[in-house]
Protein backbone atom coordinates (compact mmCIF):
# COMPACT_ATOMS: atom_id res chain seq x y z
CA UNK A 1 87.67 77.50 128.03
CA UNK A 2 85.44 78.38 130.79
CA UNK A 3 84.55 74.60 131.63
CA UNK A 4 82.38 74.71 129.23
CA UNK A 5 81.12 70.93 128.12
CA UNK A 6 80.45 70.78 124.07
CA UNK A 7 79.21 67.81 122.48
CA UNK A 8 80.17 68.66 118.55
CA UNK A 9 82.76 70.98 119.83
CA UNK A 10 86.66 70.76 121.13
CA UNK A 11 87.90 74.21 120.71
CA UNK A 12 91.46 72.75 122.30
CA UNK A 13 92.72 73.64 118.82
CA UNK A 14 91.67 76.82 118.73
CA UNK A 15 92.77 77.74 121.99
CA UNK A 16 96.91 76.76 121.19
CA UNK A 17 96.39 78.03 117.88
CA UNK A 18 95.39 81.92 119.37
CA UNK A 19 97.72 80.85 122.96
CA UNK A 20 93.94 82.17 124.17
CA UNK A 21 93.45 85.61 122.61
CA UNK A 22 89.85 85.85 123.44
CA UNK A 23 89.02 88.33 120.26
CA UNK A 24 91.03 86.05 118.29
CA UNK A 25 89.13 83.03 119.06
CA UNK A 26 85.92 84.98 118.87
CA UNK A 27 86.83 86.35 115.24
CA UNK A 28 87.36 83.34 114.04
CA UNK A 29 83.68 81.39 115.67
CA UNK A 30 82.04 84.35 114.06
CA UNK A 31 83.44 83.94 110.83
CA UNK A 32 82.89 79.96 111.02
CA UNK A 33 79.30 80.76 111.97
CA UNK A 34 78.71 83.19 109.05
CA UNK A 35 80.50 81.31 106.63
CA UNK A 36 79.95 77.23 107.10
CA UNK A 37 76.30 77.46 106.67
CA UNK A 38 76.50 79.14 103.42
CA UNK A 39 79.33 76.50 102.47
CA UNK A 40 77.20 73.71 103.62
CA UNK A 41 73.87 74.99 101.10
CA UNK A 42 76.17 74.81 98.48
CA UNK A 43 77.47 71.78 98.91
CA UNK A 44 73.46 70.33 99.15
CA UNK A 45 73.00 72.40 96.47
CA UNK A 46 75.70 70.55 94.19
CA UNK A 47 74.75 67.24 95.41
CA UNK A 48 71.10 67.83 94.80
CA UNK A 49 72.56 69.04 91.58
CA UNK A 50 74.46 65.42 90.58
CA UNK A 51 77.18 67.37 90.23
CA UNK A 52 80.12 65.58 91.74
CA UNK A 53 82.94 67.35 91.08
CA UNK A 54 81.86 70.53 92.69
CA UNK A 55 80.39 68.60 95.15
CA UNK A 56 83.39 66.99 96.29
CA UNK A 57 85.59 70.07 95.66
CA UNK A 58 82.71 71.96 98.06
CA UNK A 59 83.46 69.16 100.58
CA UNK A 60 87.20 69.62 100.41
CA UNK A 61 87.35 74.00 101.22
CA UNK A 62 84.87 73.21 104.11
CA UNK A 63 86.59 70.21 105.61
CA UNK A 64 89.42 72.23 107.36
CA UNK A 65 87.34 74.63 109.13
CA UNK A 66 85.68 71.92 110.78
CA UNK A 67 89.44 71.19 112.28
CA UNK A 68 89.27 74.55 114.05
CA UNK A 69 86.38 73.87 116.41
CA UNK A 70 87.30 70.32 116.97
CA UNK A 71 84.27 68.80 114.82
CA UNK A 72 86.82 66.06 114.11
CA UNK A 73 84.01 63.64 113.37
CA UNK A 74 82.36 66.03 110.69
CA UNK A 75 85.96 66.55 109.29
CA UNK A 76 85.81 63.09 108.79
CA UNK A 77 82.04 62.60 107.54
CA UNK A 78 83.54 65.25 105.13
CA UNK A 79 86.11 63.60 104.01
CA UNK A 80 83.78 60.71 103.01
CA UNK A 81 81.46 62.72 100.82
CA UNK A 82 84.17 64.32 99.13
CA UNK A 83 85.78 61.33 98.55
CA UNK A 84 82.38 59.29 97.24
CA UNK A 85 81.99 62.32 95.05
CA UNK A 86 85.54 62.57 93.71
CA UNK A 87 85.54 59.25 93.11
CA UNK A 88 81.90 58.31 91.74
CA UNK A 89 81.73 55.76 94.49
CA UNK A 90 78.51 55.31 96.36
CA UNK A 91 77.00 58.35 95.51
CA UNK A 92 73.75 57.59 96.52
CA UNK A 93 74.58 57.47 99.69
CA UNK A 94 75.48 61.34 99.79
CA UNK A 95 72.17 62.97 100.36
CA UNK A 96 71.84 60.71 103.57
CA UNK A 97 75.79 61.77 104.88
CA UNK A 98 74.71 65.28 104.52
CA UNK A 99 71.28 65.17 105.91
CA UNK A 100 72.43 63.23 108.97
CA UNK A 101 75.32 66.07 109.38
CA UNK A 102 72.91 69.09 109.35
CA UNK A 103 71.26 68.32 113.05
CA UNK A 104 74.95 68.01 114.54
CA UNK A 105 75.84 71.11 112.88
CA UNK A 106 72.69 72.92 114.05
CA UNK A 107 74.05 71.57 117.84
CA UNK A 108 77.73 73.34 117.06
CA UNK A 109 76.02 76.42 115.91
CA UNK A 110 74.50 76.19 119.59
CA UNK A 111 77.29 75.63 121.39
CA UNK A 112 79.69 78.08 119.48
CA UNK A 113 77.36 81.27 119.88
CA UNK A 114 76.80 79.85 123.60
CA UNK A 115 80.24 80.02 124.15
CA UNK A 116 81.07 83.33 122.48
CA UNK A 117 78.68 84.49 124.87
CA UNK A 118 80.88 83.97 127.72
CA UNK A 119 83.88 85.50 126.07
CA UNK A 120 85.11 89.15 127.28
């Protein structure tokens, strides 16, 4: 992984999932770039919206992508919004979960196109 030193990001997954196929690996950080922030606006979008069942089925397709570059803790932030929202527990505290997210996840971002940059 070309010692690189990630603080949102353990791509030790990736790596046994593509036994190191560097265009592998890089076809699926591009796609996870591309894709997660427009996943992520939604789901803001649904919460601004009230709308908790999309907002906690939103929560649920992005969660597992998050495995992929090791963001095990945003997996797991995830998995508390979806769950509030599923469950009409402590909804209010939604907005804040998601708001407090979007910095890490502008600090992946960096760190994934970073390391793309030093694949082959």
């Amino acid at each position: 992984m070309n010692n690189m030193k990630f603080e949102q990001a353990d791509l030790s997954y990736l790596m046994d999932l593509s036994s190191g196929n560097t265009q592998l690996i890089r076809e699926i950080l591009e796609l996870f770039m591309k894709q997660t922030p427009a996943d992520i606006d939604l789901l803001s979008t649904y919460i601004e919206q009230g709308d908790w069942e999309q907002a906690y089925k939103q929560a649920h397709h992005i969660k597992p992508t998050m495995a992929y570059v090791g963001a095990n803790h945003m997996r797991q932030e995830l998995q508390e919004i979806e769950d509030a929202a599923k469950y009409g527990q402590n909804v209010e505290s939604i907005p804040d979960k998601l708001a407090a997210m979007r910095p890490r996840l502008d600090v992946l971002y960096g760190e994934l196109d970073a390391y793309l940059r030093t694949l082959d």
